[in-house]
Protein backbone atom coordinates (compact mmCIF):
# COMPACT_ATOMS: atom_id res chain seq x y z
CA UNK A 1 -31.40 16.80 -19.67
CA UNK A 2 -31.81 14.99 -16.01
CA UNK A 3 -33.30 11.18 -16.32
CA UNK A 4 -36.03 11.55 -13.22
CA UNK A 5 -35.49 8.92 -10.83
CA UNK A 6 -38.08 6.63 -9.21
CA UNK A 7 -38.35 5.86 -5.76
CA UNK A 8 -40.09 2.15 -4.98
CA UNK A 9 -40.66 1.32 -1.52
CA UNK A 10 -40.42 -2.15 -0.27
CA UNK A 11 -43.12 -3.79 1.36
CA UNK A 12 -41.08 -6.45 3.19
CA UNK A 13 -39.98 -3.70 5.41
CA UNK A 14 -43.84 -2.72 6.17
CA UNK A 15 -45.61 -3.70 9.22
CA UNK A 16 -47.82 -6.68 7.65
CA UNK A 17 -50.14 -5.92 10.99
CA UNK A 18 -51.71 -2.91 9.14
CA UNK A 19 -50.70 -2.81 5.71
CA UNK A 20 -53.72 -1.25 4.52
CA UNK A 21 -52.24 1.75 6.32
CA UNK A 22 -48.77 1.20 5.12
CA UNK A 23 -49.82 1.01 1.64
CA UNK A 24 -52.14 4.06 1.83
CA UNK A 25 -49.14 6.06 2.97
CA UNK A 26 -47.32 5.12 -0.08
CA UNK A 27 -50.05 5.77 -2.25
CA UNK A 28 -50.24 9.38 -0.39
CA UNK A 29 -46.78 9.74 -0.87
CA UNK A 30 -44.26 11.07 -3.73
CA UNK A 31 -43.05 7.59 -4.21
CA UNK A 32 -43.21 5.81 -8.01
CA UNK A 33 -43.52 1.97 -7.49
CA UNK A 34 -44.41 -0.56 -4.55
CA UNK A 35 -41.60 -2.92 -4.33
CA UNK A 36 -42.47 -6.41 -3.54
CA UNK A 37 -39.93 -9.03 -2.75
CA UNK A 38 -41.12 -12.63 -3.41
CA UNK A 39 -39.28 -15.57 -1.97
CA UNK A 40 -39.28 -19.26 -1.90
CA UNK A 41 -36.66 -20.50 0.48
CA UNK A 42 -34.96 -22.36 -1.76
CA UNK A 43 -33.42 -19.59 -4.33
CA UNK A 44 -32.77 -17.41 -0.59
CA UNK A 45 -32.64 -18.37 2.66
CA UNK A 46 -36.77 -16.87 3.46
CA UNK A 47 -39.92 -17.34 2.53
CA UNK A 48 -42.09 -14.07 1.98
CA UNK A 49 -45.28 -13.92 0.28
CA UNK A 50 -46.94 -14.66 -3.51
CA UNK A 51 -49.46 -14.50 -6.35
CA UNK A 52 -52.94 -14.05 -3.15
CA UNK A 53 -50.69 -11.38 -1.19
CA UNK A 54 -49.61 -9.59 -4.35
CA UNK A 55 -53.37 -9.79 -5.38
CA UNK A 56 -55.01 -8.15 -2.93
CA UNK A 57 -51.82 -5.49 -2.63
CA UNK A 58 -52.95 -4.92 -6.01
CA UNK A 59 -56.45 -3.88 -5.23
CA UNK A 60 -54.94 -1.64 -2.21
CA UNK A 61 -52.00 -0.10 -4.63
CA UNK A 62 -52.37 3.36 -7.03
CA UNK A 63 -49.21 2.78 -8.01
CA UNK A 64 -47.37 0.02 -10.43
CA UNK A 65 -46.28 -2.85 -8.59
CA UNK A 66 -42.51 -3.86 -9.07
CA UNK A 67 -42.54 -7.51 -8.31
CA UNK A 68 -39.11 -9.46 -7.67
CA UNK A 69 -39.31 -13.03 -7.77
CA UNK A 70 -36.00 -14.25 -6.06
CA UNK A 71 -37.23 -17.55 -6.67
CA UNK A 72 -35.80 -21.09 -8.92
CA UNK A 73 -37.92 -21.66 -12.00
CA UNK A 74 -39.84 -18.36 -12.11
CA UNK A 75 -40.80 -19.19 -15.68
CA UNK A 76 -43.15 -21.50 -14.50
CA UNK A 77 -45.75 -18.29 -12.26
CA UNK A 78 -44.81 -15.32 -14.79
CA UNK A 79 -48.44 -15.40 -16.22
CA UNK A 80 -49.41 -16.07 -12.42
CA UNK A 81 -47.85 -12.70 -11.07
CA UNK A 82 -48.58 -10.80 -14.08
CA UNK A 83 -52.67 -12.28 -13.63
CA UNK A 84 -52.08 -11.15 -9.80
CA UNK A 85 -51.51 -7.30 -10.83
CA UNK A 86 -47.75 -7.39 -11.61
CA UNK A 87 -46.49 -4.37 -13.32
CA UNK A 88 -42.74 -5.04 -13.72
CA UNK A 89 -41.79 -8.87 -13.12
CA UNK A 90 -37.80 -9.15 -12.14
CA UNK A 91 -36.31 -12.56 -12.64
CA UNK A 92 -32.60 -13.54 -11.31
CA UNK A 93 -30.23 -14.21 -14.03
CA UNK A 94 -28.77 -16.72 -11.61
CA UNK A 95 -32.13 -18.52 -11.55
CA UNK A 96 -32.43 -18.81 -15.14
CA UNK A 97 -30.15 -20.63 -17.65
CA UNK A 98 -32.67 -19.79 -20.46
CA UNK A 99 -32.45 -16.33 -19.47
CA UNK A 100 -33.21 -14.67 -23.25
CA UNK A 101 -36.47 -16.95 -23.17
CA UNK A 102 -37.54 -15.84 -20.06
CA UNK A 103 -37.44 -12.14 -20.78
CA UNK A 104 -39.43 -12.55 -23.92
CA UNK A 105 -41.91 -14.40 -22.00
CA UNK A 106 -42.28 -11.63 -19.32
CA UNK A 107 -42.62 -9.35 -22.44
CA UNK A 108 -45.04 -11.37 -23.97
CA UNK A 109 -47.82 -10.91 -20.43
CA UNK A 110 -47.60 -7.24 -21.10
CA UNK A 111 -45.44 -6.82 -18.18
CA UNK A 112 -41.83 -4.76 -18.13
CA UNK A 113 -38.62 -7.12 -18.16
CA UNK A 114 -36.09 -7.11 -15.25
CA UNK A 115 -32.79 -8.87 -14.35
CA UNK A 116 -31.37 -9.06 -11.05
CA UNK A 117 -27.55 -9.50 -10.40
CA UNK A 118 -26.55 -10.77 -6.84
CA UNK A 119 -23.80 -8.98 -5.37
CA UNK A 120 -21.73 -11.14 -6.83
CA UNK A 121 -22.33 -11.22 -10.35
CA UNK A 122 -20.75 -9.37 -12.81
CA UNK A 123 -22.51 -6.76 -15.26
CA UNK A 124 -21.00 -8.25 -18.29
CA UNK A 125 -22.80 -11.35 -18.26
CA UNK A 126 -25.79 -8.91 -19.72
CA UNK A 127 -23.67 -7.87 -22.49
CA UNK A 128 -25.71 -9.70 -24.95
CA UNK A 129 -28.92 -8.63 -24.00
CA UNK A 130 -28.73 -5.42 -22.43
CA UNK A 131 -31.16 -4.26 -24.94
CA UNK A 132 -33.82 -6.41 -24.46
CA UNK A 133 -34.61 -5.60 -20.50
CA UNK A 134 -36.75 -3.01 -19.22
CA UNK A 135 -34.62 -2.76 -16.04
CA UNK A 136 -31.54 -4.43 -13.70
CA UNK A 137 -31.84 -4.75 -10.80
CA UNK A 138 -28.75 -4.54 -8.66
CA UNK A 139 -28.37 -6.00 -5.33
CA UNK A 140 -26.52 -4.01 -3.24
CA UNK A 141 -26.91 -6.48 -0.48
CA UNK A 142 -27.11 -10.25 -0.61
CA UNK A 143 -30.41 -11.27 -0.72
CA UNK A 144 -32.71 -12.73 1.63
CA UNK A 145 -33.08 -10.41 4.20
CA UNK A 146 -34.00 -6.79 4.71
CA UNK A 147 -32.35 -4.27 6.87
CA UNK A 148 -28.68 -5.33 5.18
CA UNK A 149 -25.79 -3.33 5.27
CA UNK A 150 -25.19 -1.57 1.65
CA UNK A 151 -22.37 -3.09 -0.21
CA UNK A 152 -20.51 0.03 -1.48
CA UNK A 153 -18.86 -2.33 -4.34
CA UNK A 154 -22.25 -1.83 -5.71
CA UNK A 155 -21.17 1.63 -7.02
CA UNK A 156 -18.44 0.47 -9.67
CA UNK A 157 -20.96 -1.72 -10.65
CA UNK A 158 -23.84 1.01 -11.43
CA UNK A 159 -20.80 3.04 -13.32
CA UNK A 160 -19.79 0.54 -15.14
CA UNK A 161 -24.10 -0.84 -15.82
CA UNK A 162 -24.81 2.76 -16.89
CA UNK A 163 -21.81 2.96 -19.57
CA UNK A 164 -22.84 -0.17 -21.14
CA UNK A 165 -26.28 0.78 -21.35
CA UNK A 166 -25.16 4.61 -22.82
CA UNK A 167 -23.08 3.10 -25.07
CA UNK A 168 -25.57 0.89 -26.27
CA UNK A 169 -28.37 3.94 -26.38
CA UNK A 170 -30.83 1.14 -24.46
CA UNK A 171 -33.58 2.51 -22.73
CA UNK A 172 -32.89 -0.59 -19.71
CA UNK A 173 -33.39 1.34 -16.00
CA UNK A 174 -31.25 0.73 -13.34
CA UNK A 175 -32.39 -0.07 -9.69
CA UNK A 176 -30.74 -0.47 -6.70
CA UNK A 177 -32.28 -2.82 -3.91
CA UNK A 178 -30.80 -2.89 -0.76
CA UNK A 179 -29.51 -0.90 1.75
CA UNK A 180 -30.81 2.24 0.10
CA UNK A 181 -30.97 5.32 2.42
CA UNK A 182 -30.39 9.17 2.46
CA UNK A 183 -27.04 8.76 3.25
CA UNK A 184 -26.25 7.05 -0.23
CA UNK A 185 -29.02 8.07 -2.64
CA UNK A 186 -27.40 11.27 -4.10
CA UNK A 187 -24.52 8.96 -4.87
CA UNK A 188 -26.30 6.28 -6.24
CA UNK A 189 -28.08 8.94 -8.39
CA UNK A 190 -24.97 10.23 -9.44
CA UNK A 191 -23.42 7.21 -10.31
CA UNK A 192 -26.28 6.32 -12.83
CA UNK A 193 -29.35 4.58 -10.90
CA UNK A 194 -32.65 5.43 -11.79
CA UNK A 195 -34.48 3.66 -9.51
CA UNK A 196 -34.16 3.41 -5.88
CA UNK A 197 -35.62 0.77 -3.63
CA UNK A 198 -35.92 1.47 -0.57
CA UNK A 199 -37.40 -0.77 2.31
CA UNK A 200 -36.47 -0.09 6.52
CA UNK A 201 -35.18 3.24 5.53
CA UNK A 202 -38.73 4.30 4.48
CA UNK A 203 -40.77 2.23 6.69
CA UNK A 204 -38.64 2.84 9.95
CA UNK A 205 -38.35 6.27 9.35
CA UNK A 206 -40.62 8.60 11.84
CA UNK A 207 -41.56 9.89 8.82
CA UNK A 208 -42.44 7.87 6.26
CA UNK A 209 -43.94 10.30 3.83
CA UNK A 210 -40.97 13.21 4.54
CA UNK A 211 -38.44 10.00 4.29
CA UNK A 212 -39.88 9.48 0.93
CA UNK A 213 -39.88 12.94 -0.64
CA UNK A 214 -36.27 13.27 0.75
CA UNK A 215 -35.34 10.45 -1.46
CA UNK A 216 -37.31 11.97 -4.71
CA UNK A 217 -36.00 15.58 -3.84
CA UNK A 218 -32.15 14.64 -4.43
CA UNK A 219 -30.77 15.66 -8.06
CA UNK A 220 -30.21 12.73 -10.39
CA UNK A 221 -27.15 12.27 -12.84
CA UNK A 222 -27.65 14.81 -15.95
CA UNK A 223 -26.89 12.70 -19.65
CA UNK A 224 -24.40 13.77 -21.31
């Protein structure tokens, strides 16, 4: 049986001038998720938007908003970004040294759990509690910044993410943010990611809707 893949555009690649629009098109559009990149400066080198942006996104969005807070101490606004209309809250396992507590804390709001691995990071260091996430986020670029050149090392690491969570039976998803294109999303799909995040490829497209269904009309990887 095919897993169905989501497709989560990323609002930091919108034009902020008339996101009304922007977010109406996604709304009108085969897409699963908005996917909203919070920064701080501090944990990456930009600062982006919060909790009143995300807010009032939520009031504009028919769809779940994926919220990824590449931020230090996000512990301290996961009932803030949850409150704000957060569907699935990602934290950074580099951010967190209490990263078991954190999870059950995002669990606790109601909202699903995610980990994000920098480009960097190994899978294994989520050996322990692969279980207990919703999701992983995988950068595929380092972050900070959109419009980043995909980091094809990113595919061993989705091979190896999706046999650990197989062999495991978890239910955990795995997304890929950054980079993300119709040039590698049948190969991302085929190497085990279920969600794709995709943010200039979408929103620089001519168009945006057709980009969009392109990405949802590629087969994903069948289980075994």
């Amino acid at each position: 049986m095919a897993r169905q893949h989501l497709i989560a555009p990323s609002v930091l690649a919108a034009d902020f001038t008339k996101l009304g629009a922007e977010m109406d098109m996604v709304n009108g559009s085969e897409a699963d998720w908005f996917h909203l990149d919070v920064m701080d400066g501090r944990f990456v080198p930009n600062i982006t938007f919060g909790m009143f942006i995300i807010e009032a996104m939520h009031k504009m969005a028919q769809k779940p908003l994926d919220v990824h807070l590449m931020i230090v101490e996000p512990e301290k606004y996961i009932e803030s970004f949850r409150k704000a209309g957060a569907a699935v809250i990602t934290v950074h396992y580099e951010a967190c040294p209490h990263l078991h507590r954190t999870i059950a804390q995002i669990k606790e709001t109601g909202a699903k759990a995610g980990v994000a691995l920098n480009p960097h990071t190994p899978i294994e260091v989520l050996e322990d509690l692969i279980e207990d996430v919703d999701l992983v986020c995988l950068m595929s670029v380092n972050p900070g910044f959109g419009g980043q050149k995909f980091i094809y090392r990113t595919l061993d690491k989705v091979r190896r993410l999706r046999t650990l969570i197989d062999t495991r039976n978890a239910a955990t998803l795995i997304e890929i943010d950054g980079g993300v294109g119709l040039q590698n999303a049948e190969v991302l799909l085929q190497a085990g990611a279920d969600v794709l995040v995709a943010g200039s490829s979408v929103f620089s497209a001519k168009d945006p809707v057709a980009t969009i269904a392109a990405l949802k009309a590629f087969k994903p990887v069948f289980d075994i």
